[in-house]
N, C-alpha and C. Protein backbone atom coordinates (compact mmCIF):
# COMPACT_ATOMS: atom_id res chain seq x y z
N UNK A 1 35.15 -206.97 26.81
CA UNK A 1 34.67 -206.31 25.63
C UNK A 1 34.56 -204.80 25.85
N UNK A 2 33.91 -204.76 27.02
CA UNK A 2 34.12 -202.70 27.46
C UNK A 2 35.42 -202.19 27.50
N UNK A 3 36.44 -202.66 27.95
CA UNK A 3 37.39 -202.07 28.45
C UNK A 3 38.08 -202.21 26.81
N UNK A 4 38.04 -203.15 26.07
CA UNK A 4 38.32 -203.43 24.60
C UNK A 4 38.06 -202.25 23.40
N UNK A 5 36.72 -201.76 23.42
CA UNK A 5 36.02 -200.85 22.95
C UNK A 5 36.14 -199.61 23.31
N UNK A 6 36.77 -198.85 24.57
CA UNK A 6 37.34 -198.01 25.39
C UNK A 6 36.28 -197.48 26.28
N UNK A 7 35.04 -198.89 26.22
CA UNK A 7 33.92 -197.79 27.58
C UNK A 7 34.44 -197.64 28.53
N UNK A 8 35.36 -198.78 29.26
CA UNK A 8 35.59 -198.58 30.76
C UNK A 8 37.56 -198.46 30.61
N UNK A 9 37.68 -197.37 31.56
CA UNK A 9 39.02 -197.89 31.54
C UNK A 9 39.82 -198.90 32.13
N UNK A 10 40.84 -199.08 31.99
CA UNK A 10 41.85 -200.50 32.48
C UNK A 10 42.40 -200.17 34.16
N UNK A 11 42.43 -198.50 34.08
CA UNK A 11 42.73 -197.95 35.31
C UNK A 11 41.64 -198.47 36.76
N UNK A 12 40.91 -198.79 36.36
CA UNK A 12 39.67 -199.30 37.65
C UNK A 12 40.11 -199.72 38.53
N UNK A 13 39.90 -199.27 39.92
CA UNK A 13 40.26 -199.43 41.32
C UNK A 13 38.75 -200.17 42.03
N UNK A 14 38.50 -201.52 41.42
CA UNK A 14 37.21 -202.03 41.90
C UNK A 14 36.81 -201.93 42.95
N UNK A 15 37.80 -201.99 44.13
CA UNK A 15 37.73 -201.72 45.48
C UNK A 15 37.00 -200.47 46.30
N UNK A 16 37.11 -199.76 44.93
CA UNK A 16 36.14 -198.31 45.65
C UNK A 16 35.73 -197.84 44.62
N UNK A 17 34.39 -198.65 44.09
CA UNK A 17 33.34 -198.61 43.21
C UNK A 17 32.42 -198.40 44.32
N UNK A 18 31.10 -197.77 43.84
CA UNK A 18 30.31 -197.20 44.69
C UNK A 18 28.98 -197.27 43.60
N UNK A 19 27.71 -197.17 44.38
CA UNK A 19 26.57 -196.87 43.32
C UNK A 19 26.47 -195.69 43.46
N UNK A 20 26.11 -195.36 41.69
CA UNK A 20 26.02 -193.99 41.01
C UNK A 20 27.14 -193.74 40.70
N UNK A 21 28.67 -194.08 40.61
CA UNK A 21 29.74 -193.75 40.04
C UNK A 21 29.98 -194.27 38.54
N UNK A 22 29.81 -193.15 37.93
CA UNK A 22 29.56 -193.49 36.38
C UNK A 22 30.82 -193.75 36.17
N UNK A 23 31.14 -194.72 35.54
CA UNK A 23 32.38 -195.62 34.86
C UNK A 23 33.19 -195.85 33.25
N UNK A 24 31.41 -195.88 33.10
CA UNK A 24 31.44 -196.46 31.17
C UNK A 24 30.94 -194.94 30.58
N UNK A 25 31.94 -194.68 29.80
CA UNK A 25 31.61 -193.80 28.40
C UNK A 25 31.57 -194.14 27.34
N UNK A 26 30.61 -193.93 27.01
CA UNK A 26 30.10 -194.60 25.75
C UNK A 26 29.82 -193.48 24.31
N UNK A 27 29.57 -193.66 22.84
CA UNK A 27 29.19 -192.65 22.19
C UNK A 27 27.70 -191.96 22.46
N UNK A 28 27.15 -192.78 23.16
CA UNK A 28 25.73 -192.10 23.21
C UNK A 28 25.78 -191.36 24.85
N UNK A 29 26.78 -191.66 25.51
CA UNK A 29 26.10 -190.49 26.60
C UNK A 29 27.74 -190.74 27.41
N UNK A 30 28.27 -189.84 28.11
CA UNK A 30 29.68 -189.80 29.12
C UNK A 30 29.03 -190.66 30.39
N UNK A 31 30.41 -190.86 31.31
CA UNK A 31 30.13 -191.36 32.67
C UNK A 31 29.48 -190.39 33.32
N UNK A 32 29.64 -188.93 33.17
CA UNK A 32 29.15 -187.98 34.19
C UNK A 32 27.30 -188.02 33.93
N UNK A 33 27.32 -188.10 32.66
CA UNK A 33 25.37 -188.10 32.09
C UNK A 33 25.06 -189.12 32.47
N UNK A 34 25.70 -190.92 32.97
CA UNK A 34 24.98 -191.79 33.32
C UNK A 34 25.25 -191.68 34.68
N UNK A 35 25.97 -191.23 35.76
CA UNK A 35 25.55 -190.80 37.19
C UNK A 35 24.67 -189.97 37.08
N UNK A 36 24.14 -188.70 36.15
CA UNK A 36 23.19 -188.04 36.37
C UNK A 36 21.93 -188.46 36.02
N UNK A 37 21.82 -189.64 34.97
CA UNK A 37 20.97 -190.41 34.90
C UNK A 37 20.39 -191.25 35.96
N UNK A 38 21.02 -192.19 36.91
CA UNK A 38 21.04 -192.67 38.47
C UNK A 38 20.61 -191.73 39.01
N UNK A 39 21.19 -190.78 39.02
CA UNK A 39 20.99 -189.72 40.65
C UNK A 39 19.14 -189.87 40.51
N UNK A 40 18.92 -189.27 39.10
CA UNK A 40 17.51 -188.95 38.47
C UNK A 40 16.50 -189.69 39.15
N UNK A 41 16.67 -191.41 38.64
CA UNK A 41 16.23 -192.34 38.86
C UNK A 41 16.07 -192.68 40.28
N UNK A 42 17.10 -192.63 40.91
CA UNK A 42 16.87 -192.97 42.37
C UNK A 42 16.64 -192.00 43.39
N UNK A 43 16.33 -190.77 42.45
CA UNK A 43 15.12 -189.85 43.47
C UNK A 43 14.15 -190.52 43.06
N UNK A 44 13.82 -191.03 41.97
CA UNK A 44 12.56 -190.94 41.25
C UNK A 44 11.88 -192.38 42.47
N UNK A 45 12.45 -193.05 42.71
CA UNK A 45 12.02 -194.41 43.21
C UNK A 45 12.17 -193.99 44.86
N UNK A 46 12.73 -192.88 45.11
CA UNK A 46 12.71 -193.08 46.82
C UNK A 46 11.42 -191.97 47.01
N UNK A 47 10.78 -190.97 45.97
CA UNK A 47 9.58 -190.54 45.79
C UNK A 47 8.40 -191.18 46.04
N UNK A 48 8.76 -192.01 44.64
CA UNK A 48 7.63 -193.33 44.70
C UNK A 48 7.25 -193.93 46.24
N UNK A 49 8.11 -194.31 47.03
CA UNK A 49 8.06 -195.20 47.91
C UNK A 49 7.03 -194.60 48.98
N UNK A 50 7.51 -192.96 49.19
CA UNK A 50 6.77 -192.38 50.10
C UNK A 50 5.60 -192.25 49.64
N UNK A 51 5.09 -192.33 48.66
CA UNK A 51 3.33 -191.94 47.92
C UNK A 51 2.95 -193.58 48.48
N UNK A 52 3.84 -194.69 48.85
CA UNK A 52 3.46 -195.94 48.97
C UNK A 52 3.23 -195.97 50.18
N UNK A 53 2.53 -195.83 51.29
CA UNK A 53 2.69 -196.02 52.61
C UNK A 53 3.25 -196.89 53.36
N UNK A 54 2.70 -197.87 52.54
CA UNK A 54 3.17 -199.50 52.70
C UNK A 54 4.72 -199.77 52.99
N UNK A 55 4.97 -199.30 51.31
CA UNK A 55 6.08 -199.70 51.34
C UNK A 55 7.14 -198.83 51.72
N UNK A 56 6.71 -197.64 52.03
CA UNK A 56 8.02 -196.81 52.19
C UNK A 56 7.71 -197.18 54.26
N UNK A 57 6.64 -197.69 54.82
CA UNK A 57 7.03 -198.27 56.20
C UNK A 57 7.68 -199.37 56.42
N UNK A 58 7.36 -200.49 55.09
CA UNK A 58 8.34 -201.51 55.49
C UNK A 58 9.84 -201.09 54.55
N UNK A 59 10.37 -200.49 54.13
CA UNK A 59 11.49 -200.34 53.54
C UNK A 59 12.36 -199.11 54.48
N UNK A 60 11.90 -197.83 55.21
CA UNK A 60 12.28 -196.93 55.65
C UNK A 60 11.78 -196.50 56.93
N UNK A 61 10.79 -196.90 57.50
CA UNK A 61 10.50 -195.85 59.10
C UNK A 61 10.59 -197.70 59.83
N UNK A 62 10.16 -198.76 58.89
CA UNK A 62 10.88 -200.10 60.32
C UNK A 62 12.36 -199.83 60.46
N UNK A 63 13.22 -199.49 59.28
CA UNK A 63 14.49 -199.35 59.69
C UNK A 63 15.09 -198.63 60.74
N UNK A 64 14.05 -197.38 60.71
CA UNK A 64 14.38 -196.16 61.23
C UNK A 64 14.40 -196.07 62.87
N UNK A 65 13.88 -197.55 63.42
CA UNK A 65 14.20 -198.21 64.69
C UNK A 65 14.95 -198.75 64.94
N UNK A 66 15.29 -199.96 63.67
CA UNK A 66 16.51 -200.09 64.02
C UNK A 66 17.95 -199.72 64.33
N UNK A 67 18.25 -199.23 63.32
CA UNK A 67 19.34 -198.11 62.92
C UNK A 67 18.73 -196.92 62.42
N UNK A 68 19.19 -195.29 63.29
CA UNK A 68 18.75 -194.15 62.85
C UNK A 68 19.62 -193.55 62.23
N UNK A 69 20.83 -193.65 62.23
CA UNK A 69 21.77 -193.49 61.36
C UNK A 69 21.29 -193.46 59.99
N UNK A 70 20.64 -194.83 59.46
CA UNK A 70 19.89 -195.27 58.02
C UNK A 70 18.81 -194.11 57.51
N UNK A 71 18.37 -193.58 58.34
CA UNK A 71 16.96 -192.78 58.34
C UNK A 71 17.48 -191.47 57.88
N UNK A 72 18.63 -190.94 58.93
CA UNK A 72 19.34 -189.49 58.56
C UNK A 72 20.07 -189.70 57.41
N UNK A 73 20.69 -190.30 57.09
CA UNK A 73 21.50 -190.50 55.30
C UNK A 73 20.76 -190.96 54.55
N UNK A 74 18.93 -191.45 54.75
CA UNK A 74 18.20 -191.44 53.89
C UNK A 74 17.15 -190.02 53.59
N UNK A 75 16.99 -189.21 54.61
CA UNK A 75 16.86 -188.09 54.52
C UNK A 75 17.46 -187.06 53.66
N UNK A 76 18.99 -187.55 54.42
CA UNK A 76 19.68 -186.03 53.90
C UNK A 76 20.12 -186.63 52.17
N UNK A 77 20.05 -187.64 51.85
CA UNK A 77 20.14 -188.02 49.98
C UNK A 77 19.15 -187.50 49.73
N UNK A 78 17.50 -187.33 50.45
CA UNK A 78 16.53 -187.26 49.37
C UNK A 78 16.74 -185.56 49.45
N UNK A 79 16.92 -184.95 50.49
CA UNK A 79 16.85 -183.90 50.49
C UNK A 79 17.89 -182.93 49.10
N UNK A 80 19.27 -183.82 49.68
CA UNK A 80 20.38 -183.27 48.38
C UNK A 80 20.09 -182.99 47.45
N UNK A 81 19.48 -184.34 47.17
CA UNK A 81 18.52 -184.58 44.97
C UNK A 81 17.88 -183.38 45.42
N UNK A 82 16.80 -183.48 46.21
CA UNK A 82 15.26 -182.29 45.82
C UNK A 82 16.54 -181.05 45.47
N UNK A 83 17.06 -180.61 46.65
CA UNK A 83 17.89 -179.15 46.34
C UNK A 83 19.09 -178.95 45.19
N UNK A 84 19.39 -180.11 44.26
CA UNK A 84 20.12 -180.19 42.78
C UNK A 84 19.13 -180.08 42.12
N UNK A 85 17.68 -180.47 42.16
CA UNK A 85 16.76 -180.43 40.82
C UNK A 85 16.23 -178.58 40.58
N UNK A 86 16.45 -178.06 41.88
CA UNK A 86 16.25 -176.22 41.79
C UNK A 86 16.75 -175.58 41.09
């Protein structure tokens, strides 16, 4: 029905879909305004987490033993967002 209506195109390379890659254009907003909508949102929730102690230890600093890799590309995203919202 999307691809029918012309939200999504037929061109889609599913294989390298990614989250936050806006896809669907729609009349009420483009693909580029609903990645900027995401980006928004998922600062907004990796914010949240740190005001959570709780949960931003069991979601982000247990990881951060396991794999530190996870910790630095969770850093350097939150950091990116903060320095796009300037």
């Amino acid at each position: 029905m999307a691809v029918y209506k012309g939200y999504i195109s037929q061109e889609i390379e599913y294989e390298k879909l990614r989250v936050g890659q806006g896809i669907i254009s729609t009349p009420e907003f483009s693909s580029r305004e609903l990645e900027q909508i995401v980006a928004k949102e998922q600062l907004k929730y990796r914010l949240r987490q740190i005001k959570r102690p709780s949960v931003f230890y069991r979601r982000v600093i247990k990881r951060l033993f396991m794999d530190p890799r996870f910790f630095l590309n969770y850093a350097k995203a939150l950091a990116g967002r903060l320095a796009k919202r300037k």
